[in-house]
C-alpha atoms as a PDB file:
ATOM      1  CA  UNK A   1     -35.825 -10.821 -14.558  1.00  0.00           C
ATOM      2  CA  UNK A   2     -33.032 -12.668 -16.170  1.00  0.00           C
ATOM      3  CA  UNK A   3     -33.094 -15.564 -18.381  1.00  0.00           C
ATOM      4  CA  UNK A   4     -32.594 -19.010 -17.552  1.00  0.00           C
ATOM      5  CA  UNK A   5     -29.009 -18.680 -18.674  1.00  0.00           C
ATOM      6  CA  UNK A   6     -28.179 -15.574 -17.921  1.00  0.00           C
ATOM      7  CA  UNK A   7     -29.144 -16.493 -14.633  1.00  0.00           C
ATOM      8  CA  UNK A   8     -26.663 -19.557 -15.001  1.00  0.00           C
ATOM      9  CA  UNK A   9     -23.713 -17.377 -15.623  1.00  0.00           C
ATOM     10  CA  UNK A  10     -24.601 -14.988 -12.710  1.00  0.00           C
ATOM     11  CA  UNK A  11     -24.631 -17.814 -10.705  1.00  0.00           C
ATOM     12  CA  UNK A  12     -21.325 -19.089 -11.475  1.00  0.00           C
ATOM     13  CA  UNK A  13     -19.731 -15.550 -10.942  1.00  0.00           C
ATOM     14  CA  UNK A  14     -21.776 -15.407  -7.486  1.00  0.00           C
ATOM     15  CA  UNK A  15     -19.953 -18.889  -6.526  1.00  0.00           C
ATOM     16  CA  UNK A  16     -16.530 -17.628  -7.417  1.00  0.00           C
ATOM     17  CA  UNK A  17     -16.928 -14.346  -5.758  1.00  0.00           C
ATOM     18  CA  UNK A  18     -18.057 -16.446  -2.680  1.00  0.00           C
ATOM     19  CA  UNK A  19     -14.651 -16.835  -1.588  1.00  0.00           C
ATOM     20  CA  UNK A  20     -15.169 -18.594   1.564  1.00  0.00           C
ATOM     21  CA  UNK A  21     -17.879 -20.767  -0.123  1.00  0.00           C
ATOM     22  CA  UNK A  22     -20.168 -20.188   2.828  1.00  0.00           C
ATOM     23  CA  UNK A  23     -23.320 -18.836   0.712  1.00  0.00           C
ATOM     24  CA  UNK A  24     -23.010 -15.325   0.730  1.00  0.00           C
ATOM     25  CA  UNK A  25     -21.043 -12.371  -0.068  1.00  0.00           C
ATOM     26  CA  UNK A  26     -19.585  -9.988   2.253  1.00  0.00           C
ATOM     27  CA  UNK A  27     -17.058  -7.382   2.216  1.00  0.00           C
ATOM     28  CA  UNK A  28     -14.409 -10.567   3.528  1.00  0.00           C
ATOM     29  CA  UNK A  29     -14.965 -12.444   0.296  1.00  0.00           C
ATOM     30  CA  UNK A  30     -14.181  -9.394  -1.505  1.00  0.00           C
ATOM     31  CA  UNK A  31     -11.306  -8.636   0.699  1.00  0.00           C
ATOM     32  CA  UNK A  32     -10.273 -12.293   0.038  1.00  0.00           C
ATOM     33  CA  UNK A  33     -10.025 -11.861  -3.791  1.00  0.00           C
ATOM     34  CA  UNK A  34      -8.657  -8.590  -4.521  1.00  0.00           C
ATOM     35  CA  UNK A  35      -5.608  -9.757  -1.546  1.00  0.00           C
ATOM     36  CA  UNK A  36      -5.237 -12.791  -4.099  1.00  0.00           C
ATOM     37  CA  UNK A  37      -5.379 -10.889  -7.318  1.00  0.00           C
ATOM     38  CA  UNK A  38      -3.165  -8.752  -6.224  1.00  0.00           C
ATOM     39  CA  UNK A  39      -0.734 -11.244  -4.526  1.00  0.00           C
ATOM     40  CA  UNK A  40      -0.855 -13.089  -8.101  1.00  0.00           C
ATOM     41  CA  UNK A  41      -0.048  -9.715 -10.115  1.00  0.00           C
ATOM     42  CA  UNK A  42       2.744  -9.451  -7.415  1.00  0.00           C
ATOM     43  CA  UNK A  43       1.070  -5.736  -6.263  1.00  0.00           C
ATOM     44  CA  UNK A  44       3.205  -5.034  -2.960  1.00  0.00           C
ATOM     45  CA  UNK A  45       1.217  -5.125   0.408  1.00  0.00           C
ATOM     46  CA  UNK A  46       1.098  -1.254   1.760  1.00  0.00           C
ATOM     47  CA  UNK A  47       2.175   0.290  -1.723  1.00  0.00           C
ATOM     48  CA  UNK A  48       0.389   3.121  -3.508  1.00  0.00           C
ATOM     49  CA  UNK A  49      -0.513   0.221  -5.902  1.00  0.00           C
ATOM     50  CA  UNK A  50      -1.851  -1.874  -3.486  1.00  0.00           C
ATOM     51  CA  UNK A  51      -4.328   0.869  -2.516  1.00  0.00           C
ATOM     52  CA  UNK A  52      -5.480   1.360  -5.568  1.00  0.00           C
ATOM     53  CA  UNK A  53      -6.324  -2.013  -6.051  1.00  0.00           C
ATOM     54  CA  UNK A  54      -7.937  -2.262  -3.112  1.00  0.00           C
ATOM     55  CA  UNK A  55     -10.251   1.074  -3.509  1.00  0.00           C
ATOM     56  CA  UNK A  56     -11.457  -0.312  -6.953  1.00  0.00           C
ATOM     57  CA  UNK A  57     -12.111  -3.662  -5.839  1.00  0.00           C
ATOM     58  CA  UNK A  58     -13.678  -2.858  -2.841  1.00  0.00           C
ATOM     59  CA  UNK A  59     -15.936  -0.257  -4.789  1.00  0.00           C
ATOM     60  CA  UNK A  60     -17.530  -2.851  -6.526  1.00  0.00           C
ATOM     61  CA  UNK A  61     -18.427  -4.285  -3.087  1.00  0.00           C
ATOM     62  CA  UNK A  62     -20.356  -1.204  -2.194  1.00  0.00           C
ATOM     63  CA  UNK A  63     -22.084  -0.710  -5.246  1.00  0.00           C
ATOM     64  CA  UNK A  64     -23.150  -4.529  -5.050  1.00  0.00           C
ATOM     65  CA  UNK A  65     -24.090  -3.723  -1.348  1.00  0.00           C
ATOM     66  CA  UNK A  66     -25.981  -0.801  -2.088  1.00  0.00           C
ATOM     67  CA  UNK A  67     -28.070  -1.832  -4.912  1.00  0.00           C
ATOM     68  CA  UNK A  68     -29.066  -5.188  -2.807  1.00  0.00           C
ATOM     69  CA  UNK A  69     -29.672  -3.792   0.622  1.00  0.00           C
ATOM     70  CA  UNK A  70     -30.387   0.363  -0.241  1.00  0.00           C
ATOM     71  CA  UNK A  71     -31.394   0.579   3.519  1.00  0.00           C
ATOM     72  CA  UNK A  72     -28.577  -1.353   4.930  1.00  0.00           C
ATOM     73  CA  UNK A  73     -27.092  -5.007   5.348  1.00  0.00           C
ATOM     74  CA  UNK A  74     -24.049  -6.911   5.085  1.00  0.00           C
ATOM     75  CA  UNK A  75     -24.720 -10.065   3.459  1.00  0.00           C
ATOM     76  CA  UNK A  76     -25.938 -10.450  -0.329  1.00  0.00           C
ATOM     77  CA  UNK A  77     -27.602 -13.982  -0.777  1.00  0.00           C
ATOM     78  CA  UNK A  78     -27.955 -15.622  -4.360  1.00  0.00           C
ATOM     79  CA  UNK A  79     -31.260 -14.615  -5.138  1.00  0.00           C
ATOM     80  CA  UNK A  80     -30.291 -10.874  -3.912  1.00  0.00           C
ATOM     81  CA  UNK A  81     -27.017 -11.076  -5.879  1.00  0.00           C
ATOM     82  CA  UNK A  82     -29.413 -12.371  -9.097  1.00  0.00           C
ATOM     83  CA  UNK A  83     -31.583  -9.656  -8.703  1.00  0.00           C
ATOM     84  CA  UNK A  84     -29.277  -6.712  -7.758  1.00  0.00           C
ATOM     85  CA  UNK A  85     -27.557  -7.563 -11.159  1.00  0.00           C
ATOM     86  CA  UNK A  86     -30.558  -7.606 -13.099  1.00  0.00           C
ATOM     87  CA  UNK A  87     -31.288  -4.512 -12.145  1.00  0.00           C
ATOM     88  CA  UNK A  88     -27.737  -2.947 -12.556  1.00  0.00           C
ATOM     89  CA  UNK A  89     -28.159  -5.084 -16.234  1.00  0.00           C
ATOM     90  CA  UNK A  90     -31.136  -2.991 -17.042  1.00  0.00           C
ATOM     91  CA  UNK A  91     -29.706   0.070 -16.545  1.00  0.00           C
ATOM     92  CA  UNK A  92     -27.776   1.470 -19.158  1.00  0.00           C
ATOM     93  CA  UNK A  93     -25.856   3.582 -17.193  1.00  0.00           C
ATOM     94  CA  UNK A  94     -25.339   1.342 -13.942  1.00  0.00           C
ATOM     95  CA  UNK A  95     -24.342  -1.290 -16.561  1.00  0.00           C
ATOM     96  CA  UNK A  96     -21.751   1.415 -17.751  1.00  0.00           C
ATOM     97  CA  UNK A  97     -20.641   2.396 -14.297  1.00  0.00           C
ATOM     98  CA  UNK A  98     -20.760  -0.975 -12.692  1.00  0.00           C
ATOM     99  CA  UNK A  99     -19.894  -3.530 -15.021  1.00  0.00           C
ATOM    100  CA  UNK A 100     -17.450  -1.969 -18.004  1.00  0.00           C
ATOM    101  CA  UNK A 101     -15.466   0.013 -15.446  1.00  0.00           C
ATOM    102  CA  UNK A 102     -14.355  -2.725 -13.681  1.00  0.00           C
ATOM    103  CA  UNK A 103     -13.704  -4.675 -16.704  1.00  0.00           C
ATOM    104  CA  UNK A 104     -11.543  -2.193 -17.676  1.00  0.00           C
ATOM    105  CA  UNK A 105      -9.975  -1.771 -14.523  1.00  0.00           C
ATOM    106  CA  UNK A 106      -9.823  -6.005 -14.767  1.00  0.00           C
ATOM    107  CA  UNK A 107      -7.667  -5.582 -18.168  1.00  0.00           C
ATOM    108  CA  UNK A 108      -5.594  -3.214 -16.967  1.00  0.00           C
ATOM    109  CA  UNK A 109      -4.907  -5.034 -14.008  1.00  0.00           C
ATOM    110  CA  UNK A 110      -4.208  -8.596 -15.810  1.00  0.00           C
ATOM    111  CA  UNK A 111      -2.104  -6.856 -18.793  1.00  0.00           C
ATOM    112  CA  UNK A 112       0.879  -7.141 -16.524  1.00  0.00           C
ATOM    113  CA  UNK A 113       3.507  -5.816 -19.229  1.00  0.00           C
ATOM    114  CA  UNK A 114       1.909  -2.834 -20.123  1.00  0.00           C
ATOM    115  CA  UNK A 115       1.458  -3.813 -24.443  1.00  0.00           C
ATOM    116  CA  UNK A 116      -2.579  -3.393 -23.934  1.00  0.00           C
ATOM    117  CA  UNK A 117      -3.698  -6.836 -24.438  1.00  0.00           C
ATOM    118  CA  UNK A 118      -3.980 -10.143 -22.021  1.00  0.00           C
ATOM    119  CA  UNK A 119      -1.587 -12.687 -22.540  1.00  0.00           C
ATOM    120  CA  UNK A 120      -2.522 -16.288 -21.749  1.00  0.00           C
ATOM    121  CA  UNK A 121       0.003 -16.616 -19.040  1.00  0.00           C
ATOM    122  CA  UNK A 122      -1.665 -12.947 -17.617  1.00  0.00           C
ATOM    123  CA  UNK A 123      -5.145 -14.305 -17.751  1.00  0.00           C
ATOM    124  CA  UNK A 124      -4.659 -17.532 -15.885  1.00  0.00           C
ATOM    125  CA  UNK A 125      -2.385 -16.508 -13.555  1.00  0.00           C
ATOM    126  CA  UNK A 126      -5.481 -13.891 -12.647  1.00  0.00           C
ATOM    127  CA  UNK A 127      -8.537 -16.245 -13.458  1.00  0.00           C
ATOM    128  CA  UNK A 128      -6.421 -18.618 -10.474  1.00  0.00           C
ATOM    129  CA  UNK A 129      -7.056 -16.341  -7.791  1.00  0.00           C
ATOM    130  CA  UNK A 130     -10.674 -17.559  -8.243  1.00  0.00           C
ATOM    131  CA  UNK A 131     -10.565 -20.759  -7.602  1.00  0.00           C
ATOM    132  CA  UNK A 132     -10.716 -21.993 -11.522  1.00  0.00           C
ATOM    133  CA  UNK A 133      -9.043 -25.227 -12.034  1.00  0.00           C
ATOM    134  CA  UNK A 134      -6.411 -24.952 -14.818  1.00  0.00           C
ATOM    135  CA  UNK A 135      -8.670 -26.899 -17.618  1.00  0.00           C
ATOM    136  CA  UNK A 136     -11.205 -24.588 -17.097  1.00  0.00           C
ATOM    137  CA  UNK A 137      -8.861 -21.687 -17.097  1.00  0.00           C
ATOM    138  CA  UNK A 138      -7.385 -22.918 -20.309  1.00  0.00           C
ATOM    139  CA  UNK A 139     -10.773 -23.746 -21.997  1.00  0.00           C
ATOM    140  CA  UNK A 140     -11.499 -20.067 -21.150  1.00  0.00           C
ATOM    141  CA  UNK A 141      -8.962 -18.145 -22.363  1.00  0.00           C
ATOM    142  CA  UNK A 142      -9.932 -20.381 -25.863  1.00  0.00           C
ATOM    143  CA  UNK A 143     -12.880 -18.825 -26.321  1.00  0.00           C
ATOM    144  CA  UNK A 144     -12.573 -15.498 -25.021  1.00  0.00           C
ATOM    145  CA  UNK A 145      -9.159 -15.242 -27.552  1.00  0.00           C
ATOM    146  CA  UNK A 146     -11.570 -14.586 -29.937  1.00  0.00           C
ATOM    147  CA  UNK A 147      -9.748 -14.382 -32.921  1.00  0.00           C
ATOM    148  CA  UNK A 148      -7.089 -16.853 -31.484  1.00  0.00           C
ATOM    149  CA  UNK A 149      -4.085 -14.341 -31.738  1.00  0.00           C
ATOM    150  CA  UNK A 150      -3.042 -15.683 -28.326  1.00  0.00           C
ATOM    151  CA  UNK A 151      -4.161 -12.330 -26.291  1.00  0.00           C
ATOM    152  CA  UNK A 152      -7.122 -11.012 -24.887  1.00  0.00           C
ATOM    153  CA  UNK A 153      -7.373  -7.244 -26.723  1.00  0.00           C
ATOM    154  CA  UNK A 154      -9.542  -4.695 -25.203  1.00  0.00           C
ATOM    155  CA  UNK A 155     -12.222  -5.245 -27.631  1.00  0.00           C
ATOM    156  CA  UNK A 156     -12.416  -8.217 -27.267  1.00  0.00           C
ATOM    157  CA  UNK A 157     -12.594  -8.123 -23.553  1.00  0.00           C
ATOM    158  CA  UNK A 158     -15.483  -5.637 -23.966  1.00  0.00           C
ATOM    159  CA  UNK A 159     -17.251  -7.872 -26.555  1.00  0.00           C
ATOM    160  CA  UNK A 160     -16.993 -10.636 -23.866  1.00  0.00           C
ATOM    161  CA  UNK A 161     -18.142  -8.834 -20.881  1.00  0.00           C
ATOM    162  CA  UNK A 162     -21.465  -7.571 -22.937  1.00  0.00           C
ATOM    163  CA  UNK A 163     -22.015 -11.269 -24.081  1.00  0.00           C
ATOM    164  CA  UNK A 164     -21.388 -12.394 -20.918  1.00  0.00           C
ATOM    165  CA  UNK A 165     -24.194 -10.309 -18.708  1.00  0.00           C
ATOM    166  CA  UNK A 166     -26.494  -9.447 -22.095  1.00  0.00           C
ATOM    167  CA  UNK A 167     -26.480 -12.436 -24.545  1.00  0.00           C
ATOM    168  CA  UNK A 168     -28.848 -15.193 -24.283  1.00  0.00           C
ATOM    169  CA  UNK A 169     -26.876 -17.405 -27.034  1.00  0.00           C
ATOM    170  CA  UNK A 170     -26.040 -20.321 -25.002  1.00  0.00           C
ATOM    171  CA  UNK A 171     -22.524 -20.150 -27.697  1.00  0.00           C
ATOM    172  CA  UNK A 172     -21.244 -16.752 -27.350  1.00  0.00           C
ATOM    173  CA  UNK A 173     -18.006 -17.385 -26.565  1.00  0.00           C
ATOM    174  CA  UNK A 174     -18.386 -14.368 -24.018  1.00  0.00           C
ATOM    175  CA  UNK A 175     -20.494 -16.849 -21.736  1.00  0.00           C
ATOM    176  CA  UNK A 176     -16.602 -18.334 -20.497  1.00  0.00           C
ATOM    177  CA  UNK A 177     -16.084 -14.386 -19.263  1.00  0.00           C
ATOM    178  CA  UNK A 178     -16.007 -16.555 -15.602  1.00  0.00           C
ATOM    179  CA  UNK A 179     -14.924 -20.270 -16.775  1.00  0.00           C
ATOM    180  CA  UNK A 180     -17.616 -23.006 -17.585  1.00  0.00           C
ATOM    181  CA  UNK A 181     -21.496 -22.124 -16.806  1.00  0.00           C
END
């Protein structure tokens, strides 16, 4: 089991991924969010882009799904999302699969010019899509800049995402990886 703020921050990222705020995920909220991302990142409806997008996105669905409900179901509650990420969190290699790959996938999507970091203008543009209000967006994208350069690098994004599902410091600035917890 996960601790009491781990579980906090798990929480939060269940809410945003809740897209229609109803109290579960389905495949619709995930639908819901990639169609935003990409709208936001301007990805054209029916291009070869657009499909990708979709595939990864969606795959993260599935592997949420699966791990929740191996014998089926459609719905993922909090206390099944909570407990399907503990156990991808204790898994070095579903942690790997799961969680850094679509990080990466995340950072490649935001780093809309191509120069292999996240701008601030990138990240809240994307961070948006989820329902974030702009001062949390802002507040963010001040902590996760982690050596306040302006950008989001890939290391740092990394460094962040680990803090975020594996730190139990209630001030590692990965904790904002999703906004205020």
């Amino acid at each position: 089991m996960v601790s009491d703020l781990r579980r906090r921050k798990i929480t939060r990222l269940f809410h945003l991924w809740d897209y229609n705020h109803d109290g579960v995920l389905e495949r619709t909220d995930y639908e819901q969010a990639a169609q935003g991302i990409a709208s936001v990142l301007g990805i054209p409806a029916g291009s070869a882009e657009m499909d990708t997008h979709m595939t990864a996105y969606m795959a993260g669905w599935e592997q949420l799904r699966q791990v929740a409900h191996p014998n089926g179901g459609d719905l993922v509650t909090l206390d099944e999302f909570v407990a399907a990420t503990s156990q991808i969190l204790a898994d070095p290699v579903g942690f790997e699969t799961i969680t850094m790959n679509s990080a990466r996938n995340s950072i490649r999507l935001m780093d809309l010019d191509g120069d292999g970091r996240i701008a601030r203008t990138e990240y809240l543009g994307v961070v948006m899509a989820y329902n974030m209000t702009n001062d949390e967006a802002e507040e963010a994208f001040r902590q996760l800049d982690r050596n306040g350069d302006g950008f989001i690098t890939q290391e740092e994004s990394v460094e962040n995402t680990v803090e975020f599902f594996m730190s139990d410091d209630p001030h590692a600035r990965g904790n904002w990886l999703f906004g205020p917890f």
